[in-house]
N, C-alpha and C. Protein backbone atom coordinates (compact mmCIF):
# COMPACT_ATOMS: atom_id res chain seq x y z
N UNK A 1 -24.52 -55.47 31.43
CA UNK A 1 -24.01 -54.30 30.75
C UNK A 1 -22.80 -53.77 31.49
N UNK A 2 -21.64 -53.39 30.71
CA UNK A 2 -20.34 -53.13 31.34
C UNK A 2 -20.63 -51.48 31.84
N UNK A 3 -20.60 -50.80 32.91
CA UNK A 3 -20.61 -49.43 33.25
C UNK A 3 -19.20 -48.78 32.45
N UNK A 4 -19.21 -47.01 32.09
CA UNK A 4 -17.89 -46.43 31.89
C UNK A 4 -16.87 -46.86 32.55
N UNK A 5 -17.14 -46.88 33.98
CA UNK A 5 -15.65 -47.16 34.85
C UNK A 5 -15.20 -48.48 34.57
N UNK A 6 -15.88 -49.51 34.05
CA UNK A 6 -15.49 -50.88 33.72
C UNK A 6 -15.10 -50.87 32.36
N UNK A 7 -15.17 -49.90 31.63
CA UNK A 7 -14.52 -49.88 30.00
C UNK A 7 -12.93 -50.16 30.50
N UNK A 8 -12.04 -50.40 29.42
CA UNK A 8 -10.56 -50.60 29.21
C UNK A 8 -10.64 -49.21 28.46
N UNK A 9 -9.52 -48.38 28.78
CA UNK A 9 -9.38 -47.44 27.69
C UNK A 9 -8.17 -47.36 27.21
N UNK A 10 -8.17 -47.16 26.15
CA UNK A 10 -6.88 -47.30 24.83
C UNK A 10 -5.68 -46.40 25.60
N UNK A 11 -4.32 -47.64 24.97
CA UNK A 11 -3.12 -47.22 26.00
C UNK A 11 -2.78 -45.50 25.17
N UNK A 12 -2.33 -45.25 26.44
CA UNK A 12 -1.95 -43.90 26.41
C UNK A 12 -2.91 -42.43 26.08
N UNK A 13 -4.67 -42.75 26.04
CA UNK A 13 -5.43 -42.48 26.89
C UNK A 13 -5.78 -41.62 28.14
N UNK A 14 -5.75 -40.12 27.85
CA UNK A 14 -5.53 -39.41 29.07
C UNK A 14 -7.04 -38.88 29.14
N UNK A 15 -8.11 -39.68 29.14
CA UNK A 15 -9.59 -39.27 29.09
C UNK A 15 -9.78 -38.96 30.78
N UNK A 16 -10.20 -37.71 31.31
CA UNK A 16 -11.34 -37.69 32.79
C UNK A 16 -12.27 -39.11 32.94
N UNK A 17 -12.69 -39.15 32.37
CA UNK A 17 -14.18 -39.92 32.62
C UNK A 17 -13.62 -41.27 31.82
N UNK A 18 -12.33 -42.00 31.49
CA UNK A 18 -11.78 -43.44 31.56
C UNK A 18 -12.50 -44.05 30.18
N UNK A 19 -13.06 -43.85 29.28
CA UNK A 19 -13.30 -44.48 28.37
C UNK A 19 -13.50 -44.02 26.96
N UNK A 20 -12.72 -44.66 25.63
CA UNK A 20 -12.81 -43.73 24.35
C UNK A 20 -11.96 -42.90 24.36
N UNK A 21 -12.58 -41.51 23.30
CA UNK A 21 -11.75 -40.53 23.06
C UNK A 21 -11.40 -39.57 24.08
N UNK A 22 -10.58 -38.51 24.08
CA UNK A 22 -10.36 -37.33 25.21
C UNK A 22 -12.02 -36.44 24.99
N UNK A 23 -11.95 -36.27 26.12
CA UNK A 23 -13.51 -35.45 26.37
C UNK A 23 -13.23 -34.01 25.90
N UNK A 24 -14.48 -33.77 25.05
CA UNK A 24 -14.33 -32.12 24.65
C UNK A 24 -14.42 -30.79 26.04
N UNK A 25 -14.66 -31.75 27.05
CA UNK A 25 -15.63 -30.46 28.08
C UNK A 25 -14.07 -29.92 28.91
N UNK A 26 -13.10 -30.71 28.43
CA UNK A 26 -11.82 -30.63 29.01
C UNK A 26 -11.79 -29.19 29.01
N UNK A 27 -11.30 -28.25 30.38
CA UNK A 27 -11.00 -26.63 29.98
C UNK A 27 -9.59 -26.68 28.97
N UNK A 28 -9.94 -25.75 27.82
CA UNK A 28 -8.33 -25.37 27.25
C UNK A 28 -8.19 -23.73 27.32
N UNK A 29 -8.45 -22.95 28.78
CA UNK A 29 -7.89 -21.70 28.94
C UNK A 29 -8.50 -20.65 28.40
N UNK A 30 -9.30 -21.16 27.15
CA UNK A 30 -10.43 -20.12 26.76
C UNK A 30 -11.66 -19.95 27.70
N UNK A 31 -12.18 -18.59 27.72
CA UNK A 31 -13.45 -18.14 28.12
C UNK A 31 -14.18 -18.30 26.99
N UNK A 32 -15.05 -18.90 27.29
CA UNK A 32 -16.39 -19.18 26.26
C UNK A 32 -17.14 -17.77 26.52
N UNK A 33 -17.89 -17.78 25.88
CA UNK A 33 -18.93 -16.39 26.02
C UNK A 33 -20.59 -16.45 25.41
N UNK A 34 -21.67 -16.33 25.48
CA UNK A 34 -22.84 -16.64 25.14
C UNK A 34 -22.97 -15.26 24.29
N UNK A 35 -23.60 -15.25 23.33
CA UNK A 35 -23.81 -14.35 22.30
C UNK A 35 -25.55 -14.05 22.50
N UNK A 36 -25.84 -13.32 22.56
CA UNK A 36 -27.59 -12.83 22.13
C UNK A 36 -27.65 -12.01 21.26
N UNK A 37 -29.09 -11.93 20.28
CA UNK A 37 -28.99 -11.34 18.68
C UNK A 37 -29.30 -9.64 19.74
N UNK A 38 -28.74 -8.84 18.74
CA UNK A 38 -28.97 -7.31 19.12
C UNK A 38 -29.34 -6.77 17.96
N UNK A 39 -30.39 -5.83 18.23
CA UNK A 39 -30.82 -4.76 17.24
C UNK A 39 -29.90 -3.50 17.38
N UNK A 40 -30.02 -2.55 16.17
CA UNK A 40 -28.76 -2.07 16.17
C UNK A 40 -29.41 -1.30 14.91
N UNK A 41 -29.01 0.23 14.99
CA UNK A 41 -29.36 1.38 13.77
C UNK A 41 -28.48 1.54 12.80
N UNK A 42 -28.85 1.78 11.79
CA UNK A 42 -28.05 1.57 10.29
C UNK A 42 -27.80 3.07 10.32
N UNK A 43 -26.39 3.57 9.72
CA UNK A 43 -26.38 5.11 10.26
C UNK A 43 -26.55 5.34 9.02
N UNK A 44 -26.59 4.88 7.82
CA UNK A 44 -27.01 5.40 6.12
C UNK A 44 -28.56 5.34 6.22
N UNK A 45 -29.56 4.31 6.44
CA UNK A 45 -31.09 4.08 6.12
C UNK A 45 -31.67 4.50 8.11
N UNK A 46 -30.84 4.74 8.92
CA UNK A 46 -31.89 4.65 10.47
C UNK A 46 -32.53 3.35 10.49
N UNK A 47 -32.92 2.45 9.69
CA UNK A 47 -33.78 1.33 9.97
C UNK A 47 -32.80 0.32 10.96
N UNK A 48 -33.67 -0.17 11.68
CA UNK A 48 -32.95 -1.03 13.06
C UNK A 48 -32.85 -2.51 11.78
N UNK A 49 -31.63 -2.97 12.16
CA UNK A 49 -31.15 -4.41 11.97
C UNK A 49 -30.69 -5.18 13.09
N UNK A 50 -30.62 -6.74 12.71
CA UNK A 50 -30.06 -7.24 13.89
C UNK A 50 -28.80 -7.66 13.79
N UNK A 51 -27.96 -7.64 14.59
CA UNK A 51 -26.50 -8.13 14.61
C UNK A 51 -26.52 -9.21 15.52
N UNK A 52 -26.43 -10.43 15.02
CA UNK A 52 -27.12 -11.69 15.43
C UNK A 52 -25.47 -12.49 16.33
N UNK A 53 -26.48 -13.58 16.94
CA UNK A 53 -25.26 -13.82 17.95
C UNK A 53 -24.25 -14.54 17.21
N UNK A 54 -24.39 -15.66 16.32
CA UNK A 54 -23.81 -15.97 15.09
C UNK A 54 -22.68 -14.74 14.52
N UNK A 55 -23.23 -13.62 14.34
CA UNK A 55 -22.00 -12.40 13.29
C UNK A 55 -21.43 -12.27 14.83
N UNK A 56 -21.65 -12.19 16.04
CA UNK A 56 -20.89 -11.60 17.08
C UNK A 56 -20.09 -12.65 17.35
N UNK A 57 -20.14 -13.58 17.11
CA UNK A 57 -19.32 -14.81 17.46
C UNK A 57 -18.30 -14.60 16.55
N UNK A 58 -18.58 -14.74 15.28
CA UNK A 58 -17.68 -14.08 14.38
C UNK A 58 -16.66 -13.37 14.32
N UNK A 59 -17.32 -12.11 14.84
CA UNK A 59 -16.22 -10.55 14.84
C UNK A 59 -15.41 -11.18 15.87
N UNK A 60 -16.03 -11.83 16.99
CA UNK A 60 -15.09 -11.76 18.16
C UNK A 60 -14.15 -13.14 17.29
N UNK A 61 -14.30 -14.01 17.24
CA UNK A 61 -13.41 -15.12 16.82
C UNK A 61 -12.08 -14.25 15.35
N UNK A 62 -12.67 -13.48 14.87
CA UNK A 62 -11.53 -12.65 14.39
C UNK A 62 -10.82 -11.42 14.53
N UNK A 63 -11.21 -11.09 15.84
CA UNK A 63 -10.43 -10.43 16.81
C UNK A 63 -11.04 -8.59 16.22
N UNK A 64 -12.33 -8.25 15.73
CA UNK A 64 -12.58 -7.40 15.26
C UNK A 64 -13.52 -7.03 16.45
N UNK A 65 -13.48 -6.00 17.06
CA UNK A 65 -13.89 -5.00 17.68
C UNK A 65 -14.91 -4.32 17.59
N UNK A 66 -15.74 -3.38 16.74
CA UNK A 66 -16.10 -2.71 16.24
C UNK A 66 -17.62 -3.34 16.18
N UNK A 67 -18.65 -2.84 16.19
CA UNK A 67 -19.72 -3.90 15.44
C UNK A 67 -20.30 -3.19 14.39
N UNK A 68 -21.34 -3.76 13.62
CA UNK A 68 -21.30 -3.07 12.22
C UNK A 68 -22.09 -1.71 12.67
N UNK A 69 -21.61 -0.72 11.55
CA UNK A 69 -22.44 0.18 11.76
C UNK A 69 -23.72 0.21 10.96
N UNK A 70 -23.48 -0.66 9.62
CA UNK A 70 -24.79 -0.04 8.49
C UNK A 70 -25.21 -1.64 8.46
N UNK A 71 -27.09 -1.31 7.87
CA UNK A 71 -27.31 -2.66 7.57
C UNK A 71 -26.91 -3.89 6.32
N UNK A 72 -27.44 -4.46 6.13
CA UNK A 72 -26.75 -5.74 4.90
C UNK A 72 -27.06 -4.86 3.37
N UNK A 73 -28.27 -4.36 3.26
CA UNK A 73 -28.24 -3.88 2.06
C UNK A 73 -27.48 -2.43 2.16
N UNK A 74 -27.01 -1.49 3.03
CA UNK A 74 -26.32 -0.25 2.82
C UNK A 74 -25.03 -1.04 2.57
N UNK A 75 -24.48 -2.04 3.86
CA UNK A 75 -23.12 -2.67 3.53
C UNK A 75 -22.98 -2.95 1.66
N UNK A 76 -24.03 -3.26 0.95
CA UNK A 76 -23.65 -4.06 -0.22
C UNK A 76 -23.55 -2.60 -1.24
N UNK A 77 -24.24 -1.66 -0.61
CA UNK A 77 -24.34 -0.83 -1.54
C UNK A 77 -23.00 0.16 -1.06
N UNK A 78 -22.30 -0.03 0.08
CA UNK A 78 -21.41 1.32 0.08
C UNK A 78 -19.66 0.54 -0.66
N UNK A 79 -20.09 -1.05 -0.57
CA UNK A 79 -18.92 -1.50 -0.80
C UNK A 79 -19.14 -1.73 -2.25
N UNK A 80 -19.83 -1.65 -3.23
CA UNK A 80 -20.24 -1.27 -5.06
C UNK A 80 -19.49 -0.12 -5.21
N UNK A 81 -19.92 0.88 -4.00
CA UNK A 81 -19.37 2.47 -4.31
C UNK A 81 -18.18 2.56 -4.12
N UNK A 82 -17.53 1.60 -3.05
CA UNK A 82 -16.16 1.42 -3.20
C UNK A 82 -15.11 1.09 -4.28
N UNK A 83 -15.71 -0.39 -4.44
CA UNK A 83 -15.09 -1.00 -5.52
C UNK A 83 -15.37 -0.07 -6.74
N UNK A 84 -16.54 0.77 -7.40
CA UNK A 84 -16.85 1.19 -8.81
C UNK A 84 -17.50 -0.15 -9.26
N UNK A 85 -17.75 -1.24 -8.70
CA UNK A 85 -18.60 -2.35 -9.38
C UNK A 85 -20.13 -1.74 -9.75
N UNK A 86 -20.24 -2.02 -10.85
CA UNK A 86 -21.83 -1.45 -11.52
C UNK A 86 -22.39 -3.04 -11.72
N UNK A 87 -23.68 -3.36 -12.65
CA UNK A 87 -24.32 -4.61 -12.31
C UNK A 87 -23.45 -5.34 -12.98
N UNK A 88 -23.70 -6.74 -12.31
CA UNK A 88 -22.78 -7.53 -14.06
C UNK A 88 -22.93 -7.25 -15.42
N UNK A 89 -22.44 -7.51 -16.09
CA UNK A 89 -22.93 -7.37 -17.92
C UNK A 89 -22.51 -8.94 -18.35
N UNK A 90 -23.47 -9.29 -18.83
CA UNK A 90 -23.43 -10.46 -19.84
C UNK A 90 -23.02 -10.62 -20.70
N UNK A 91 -22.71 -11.73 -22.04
CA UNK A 91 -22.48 -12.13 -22.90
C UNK A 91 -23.12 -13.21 -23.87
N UNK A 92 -23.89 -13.23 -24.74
CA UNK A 92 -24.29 -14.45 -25.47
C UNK A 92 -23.14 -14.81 -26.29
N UNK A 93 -22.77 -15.81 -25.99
CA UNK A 93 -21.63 -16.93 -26.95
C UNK A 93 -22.04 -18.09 -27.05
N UNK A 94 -21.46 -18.92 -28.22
CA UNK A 94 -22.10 -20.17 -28.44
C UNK A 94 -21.15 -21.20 -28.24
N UNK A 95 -21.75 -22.20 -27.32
CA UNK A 95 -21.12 -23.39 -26.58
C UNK A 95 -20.25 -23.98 -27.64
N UNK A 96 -18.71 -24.14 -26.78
CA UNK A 96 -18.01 -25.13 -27.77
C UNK A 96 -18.21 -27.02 -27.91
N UNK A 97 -19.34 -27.39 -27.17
CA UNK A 97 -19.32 -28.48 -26.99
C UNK A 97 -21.06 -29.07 -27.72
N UNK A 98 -21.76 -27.99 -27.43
CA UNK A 98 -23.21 -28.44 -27.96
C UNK A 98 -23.38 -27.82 -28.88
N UNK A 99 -23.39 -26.26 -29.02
CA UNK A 99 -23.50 -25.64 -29.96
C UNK A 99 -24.76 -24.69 -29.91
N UNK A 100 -25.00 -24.51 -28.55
CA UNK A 100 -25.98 -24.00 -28.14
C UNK A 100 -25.62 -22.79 -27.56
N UNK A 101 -26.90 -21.84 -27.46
CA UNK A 101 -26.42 -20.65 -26.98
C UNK A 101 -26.01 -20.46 -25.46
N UNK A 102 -24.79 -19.47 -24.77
CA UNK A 102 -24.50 -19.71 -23.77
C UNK A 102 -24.72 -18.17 -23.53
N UNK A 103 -24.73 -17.52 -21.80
CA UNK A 103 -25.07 -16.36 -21.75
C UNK A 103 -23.97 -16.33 -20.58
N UNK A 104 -22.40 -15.80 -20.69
CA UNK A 104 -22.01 -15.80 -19.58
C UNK A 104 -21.31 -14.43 -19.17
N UNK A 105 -20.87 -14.22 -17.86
CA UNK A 105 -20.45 -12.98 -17.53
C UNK A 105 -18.73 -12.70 -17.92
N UNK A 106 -18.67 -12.85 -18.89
CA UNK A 106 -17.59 -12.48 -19.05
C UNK A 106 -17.45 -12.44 -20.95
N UNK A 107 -16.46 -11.52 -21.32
CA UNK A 107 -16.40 -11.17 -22.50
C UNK A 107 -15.54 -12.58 -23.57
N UNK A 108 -16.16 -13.52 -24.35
CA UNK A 108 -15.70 -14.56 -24.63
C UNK A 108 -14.57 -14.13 -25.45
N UNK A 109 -13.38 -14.65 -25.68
CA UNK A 109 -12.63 -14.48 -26.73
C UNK A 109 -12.43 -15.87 -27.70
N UNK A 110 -11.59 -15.54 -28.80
CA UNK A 110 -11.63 -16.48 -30.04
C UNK A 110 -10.69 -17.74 -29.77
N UNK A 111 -9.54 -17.30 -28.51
CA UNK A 111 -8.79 -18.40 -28.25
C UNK A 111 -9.01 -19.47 -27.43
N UNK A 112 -10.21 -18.81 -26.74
CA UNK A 112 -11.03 -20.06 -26.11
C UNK A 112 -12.28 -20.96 -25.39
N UNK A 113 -12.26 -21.62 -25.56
CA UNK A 113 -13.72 -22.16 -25.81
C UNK A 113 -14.87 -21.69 -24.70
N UNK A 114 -15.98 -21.60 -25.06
CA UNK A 114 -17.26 -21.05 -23.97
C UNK A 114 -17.90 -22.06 -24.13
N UNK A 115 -18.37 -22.49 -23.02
CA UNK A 115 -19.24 -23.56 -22.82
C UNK A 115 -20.74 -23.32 -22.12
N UNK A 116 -21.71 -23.73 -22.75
CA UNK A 116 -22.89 -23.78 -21.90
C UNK A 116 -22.55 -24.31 -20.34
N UNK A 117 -23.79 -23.82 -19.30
CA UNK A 117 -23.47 -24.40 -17.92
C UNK A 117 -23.65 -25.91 -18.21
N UNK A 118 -24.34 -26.71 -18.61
CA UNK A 118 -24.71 -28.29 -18.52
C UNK A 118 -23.40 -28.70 -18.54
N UNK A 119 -22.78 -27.97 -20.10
CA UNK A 119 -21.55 -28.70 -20.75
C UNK A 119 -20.23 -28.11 -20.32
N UNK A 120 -20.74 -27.42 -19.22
CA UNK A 120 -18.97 -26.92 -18.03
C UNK A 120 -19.08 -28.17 -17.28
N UNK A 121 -20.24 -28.28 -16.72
CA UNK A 121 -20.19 -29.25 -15.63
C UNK A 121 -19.89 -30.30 -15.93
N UNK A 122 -20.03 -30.85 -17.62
CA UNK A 122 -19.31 -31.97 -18.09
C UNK A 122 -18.12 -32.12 -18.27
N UNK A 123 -17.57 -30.94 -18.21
CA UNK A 123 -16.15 -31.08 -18.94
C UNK A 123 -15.18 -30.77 -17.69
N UNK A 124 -15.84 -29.95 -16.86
CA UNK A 124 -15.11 -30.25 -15.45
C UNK A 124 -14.93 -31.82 -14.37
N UNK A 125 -16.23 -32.22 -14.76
CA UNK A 125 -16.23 -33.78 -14.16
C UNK A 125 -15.82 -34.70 -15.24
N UNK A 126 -14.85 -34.42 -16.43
CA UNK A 126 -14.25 -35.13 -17.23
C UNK A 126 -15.54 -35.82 -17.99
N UNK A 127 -16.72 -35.80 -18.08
CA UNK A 127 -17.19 -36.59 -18.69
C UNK A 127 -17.15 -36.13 -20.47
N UNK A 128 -16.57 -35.19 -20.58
CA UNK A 128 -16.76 -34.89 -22.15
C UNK A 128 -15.18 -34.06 -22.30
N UNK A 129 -14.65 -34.54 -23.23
CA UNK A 129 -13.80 -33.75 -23.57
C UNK A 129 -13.53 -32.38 -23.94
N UNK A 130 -12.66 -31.66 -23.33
CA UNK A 130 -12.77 -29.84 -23.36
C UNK A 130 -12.56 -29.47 -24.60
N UNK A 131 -12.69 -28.38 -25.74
CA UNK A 131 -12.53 -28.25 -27.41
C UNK A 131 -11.27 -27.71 -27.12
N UNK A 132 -10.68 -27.96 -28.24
CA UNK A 132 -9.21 -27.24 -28.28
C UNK A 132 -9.66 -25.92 -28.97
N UNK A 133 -8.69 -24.43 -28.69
CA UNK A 133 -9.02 -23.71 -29.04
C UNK A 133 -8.78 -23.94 -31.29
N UNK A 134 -9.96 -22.35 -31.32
CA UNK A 134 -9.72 -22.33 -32.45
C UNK A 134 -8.45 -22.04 -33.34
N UNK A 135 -7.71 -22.57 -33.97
CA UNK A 135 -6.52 -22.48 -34.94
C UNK A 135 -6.67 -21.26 -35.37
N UNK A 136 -5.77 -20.16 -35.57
CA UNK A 136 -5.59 -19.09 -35.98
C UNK A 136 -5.35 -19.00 -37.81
């Protein structure tokens, strides 16, 4: 069996350890940092959440400061109140390709075609041809 130091390594090749690719453990000037999950009070509900080492890796990798103040469901509910988003509203329209009923979130119009989900996914992966809209 050939040892690492007896590998050939590919010309021009600036590996530490002489064989294959460049080694990841190489320093590039960054401080690494270890993350641990933290519990943490929601200032809308008081209920403790965790701000996990994963989201802290996060904030820090996008240079955000701050850590959250509210938990996942106040976050979803103060940013609805932001936006004015109320629940979705639906639509029943009938598929231009099967002819079946379709239920989608958005208000269909006459110029162009609604498709059931089966028959999007067909007509996006080309397997069925898309309807031309209806002629006026």
């Amino acid at each position: 069996m050939v040892g690492a130091s007896e590998r050939a390594s590919p010309p021009g090749c600036t590996c530490p350890h002489g064989g294959g690719t460049p080694s990841r453990l190489v320093p590039t000037g960054r401080v690494s940092r270890v993350y641990a999950d933290r519990d943490l009070t929601c200032r809308d509900c008081a209920e403790s959440f965790i701000f996990s080492a994963g989201e802290q890796r996060f904030f820090a990798e996008k240079g955000l400061q701050n850590e959250p103040q509210r938990c996942l469901t106040c976050r979803a509910t103060a940013k609805r109140a932001r936006t004015g988003a109320g629940p979705r509203e639906y639509h029943a329209a009938l598929c231009g390709a099967c002819g079946n009923q379709a239920i989608v979130p958005f208000a269909p119009r006459a110029d162009k075609p609604v498709y059931c989900s089966s028959c999007f996914d067909k007509v996006r992966a080309g397997v069925i041809a898309a309807a031309l809209p209806a002629a006026r």
